[in-house]
N, C-alpha and C. Protein backbone atom coordinates (compact mmCIF):
# COMPACT_ATOMS: atom_id res chain seq x y z
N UNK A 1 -64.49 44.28 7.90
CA UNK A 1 -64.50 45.52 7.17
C UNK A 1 -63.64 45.33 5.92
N UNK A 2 -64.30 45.80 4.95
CA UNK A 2 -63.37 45.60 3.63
C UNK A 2 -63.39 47.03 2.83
N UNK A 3 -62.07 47.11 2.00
CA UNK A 3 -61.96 48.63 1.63
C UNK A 3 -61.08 48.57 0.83
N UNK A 4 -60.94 49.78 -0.08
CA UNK A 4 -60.01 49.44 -1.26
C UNK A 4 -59.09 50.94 -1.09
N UNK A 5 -57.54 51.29 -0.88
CA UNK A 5 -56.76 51.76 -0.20
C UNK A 5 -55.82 52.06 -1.62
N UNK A 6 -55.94 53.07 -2.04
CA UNK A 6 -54.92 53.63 -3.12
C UNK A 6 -54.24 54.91 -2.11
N UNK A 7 -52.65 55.49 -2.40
CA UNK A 7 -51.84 56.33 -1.94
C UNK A 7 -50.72 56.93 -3.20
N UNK A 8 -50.72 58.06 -3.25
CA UNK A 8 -50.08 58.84 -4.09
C UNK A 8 -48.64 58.47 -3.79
N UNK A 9 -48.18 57.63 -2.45
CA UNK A 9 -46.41 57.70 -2.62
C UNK A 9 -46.48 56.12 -2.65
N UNK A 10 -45.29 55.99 -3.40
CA UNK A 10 -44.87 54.80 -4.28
C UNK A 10 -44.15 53.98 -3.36
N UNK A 11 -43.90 54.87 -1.86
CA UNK A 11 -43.06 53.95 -1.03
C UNK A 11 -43.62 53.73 0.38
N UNK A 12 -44.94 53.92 -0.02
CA UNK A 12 -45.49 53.76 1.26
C UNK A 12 -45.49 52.40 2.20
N UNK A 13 -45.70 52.25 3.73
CA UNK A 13 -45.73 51.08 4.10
C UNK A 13 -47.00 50.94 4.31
N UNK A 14 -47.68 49.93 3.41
CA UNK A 14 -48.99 49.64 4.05
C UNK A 14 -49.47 49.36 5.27
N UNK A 15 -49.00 48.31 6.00
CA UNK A 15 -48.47 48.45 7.43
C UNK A 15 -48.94 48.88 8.20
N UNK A 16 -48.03 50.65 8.05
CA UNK A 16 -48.19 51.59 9.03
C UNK A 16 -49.67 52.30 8.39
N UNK A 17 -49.70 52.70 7.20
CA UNK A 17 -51.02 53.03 6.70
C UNK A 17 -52.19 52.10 7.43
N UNK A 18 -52.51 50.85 7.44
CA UNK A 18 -53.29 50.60 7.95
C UNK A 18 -53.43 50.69 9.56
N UNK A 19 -52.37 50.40 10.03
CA UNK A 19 -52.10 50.53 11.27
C UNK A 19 -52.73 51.94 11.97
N UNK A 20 -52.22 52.79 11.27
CA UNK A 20 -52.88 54.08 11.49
C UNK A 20 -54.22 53.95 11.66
N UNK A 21 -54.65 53.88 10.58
CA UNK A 21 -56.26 54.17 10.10
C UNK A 21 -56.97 53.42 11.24
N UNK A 22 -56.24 52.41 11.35
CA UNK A 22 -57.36 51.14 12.51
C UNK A 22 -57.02 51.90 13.79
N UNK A 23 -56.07 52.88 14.18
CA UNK A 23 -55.88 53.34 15.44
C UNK A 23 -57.12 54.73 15.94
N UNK A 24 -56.82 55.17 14.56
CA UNK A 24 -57.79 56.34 14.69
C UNK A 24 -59.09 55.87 14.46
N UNK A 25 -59.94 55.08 13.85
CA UNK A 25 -60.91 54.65 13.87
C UNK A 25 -61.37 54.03 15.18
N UNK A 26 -60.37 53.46 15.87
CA UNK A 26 -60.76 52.87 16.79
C UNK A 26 -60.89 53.67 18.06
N UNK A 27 -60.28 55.12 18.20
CA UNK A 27 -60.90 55.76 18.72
C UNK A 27 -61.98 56.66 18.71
N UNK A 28 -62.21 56.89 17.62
CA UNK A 28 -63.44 57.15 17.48
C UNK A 28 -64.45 56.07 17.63
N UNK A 29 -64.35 54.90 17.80
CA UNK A 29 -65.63 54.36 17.92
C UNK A 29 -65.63 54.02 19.60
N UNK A 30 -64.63 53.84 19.97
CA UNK A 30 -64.78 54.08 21.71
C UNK A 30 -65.34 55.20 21.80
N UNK A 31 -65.09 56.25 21.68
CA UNK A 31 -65.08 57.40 21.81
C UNK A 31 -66.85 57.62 21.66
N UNK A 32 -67.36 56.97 20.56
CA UNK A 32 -68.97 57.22 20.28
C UNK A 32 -69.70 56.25 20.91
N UNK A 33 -69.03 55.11 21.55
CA UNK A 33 -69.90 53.82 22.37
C UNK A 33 -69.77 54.74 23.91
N UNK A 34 -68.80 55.70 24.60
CA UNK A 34 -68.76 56.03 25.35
C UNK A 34 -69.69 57.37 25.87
N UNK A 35 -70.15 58.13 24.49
CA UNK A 35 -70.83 58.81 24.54
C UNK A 35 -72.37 58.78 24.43
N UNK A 36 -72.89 57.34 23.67
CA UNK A 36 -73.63 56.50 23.73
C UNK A 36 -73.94 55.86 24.99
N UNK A 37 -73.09 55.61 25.48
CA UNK A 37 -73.79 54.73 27.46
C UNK A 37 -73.50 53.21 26.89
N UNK A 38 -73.25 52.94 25.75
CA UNK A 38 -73.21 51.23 25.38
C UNK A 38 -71.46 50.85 26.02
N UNK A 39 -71.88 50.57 27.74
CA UNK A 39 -71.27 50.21 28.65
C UNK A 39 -70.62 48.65 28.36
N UNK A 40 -71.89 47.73 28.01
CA UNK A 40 -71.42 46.56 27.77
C UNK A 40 -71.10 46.15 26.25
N UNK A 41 -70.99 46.94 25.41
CA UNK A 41 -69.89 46.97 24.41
C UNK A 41 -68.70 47.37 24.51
N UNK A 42 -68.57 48.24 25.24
CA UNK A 42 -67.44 48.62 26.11
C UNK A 42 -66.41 47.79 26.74
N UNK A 43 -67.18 47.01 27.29
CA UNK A 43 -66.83 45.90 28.26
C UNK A 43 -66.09 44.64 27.31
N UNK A 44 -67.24 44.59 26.55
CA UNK A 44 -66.67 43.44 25.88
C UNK A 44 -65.32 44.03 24.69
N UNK A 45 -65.15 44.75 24.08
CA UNK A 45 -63.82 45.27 23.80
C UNK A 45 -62.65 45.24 24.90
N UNK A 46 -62.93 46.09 25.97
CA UNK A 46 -62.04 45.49 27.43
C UNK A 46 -61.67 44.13 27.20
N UNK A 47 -62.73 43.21 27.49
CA UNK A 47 -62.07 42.00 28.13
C UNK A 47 -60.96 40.75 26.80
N UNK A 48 -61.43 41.96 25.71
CA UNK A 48 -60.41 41.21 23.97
C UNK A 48 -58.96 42.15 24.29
N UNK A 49 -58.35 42.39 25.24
CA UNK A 49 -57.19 43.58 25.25
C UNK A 49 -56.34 41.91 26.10
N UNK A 50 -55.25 41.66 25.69
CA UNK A 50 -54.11 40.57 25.85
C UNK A 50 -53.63 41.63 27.32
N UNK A 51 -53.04 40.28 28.16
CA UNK A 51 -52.74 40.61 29.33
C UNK A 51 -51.45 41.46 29.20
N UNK A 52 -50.80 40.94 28.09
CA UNK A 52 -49.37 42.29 27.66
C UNK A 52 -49.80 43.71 27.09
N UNK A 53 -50.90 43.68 26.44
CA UNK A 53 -51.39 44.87 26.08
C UNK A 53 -51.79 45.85 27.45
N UNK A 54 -52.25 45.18 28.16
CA UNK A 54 -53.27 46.05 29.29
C UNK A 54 -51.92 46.21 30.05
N UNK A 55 -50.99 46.03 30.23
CA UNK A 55 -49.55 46.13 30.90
C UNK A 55 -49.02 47.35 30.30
N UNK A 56 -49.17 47.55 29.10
CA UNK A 56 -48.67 48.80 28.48
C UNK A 56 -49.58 49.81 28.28
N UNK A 57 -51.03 49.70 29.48
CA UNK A 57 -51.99 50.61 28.74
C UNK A 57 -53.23 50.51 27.71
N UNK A 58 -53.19 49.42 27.34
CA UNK A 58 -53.94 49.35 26.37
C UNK A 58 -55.33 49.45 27.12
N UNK A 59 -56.71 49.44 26.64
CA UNK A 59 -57.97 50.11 27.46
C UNK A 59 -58.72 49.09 26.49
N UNK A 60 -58.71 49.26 25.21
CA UNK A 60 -59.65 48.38 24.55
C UNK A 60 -58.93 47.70 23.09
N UNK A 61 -59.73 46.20 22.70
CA UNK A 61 -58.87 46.09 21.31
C UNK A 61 -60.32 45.97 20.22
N UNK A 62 -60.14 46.99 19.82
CA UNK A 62 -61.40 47.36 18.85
C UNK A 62 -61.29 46.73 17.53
N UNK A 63 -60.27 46.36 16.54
CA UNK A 63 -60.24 45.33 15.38
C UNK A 63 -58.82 44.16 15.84
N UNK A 64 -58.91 43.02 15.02
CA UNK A 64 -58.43 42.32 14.90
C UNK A 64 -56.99 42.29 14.60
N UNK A 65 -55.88 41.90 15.43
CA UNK A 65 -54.21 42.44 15.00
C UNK A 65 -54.29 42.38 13.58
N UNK A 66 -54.46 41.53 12.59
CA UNK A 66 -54.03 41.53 11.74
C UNK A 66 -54.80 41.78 10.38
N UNK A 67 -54.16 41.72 9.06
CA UNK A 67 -55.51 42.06 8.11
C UNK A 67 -54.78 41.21 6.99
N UNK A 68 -55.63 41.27 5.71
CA UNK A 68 -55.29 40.19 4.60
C UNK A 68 -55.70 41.62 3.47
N UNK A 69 -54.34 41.81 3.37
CA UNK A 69 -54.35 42.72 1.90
C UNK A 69 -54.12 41.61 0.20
N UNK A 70 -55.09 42.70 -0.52
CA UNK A 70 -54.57 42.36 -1.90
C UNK A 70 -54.35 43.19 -3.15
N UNK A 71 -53.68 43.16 -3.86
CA UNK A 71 -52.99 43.94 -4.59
C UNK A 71 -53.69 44.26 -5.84
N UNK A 72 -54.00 45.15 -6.27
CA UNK A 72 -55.04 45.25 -7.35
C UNK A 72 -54.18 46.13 -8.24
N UNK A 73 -53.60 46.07 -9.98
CA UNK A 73 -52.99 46.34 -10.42
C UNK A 73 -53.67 47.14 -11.86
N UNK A 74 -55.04 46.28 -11.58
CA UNK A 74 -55.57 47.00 -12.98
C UNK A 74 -57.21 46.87 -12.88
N UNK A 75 -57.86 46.96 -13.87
CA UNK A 75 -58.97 47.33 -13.79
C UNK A 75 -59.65 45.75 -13.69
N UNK A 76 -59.02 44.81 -13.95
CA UNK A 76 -59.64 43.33 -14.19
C UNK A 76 -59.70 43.11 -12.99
N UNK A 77 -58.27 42.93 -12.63
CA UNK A 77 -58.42 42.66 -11.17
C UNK A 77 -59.22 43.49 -10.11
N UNK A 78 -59.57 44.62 -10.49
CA UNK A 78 -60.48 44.95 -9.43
C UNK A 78 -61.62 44.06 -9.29
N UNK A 79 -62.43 44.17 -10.48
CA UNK A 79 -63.33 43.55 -10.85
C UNK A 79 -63.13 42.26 -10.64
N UNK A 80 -62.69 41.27 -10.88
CA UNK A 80 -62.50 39.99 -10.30
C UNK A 80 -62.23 40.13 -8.64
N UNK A 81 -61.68 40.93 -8.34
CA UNK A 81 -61.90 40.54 -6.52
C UNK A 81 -63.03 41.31 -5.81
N UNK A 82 -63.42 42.46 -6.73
CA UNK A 82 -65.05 42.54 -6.10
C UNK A 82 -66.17 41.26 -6.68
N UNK A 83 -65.84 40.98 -7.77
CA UNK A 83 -66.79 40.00 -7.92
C UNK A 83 -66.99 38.63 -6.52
N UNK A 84 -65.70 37.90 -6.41
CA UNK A 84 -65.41 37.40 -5.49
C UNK A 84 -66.02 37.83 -4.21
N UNK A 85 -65.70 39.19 -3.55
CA UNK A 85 -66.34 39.52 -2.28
C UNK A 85 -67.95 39.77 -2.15
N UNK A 86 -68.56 40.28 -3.61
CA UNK A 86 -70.06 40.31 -3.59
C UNK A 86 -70.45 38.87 -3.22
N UNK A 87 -69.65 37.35 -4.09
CA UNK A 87 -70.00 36.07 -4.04
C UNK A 87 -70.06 35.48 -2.42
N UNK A 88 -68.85 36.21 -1.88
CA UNK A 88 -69.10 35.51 -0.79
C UNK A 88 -69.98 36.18 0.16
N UNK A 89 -70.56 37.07 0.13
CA UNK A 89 -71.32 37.73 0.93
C UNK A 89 -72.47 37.38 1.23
């Protein structure tokens, strides 16, 4: 999933911003595979949950721990790293 993430405070932690977003997204998409009957998508999210996670609860791991941010400062650089992501697509 790729996305471009602007915030009005100057001190935000991206971090937790993303962190968030991937939490709530990720229940909603359990949430719509469960209401759906897609049992063995289900399943297979289950069986990606780390044996320390499922110790604390965890039920499913719906994206990947980590992510690769980049910093876009002006209008070039946007454009040069969408160019880039159309290329590799």
């Amino acid at each position: 999933m790729h996305f471009i993430m602007a915030t009005p405070f100057r001190n935000a932690n991206l971090n937790t911003l993303v962190s968030n977003g991937k939490r709530f997204m990720a229940y909603e998409i359990v949430e719509r595979l469960k209401n759906s009957k897609h049992d063995h998508l289900l399943k297979q999210l289950e069986n990606e949950v780390t044996r320390s996670d499922k110790k604390r609860g965890k039920l499913h791991q719906v994206f990947k721990p980590s992510f690769d941010a980049r910093l876009i400062l002006d209008e070039k650089c946007f454009f040069k790293r969408w160019t880039i992501f159309i290329t590799i697509q």
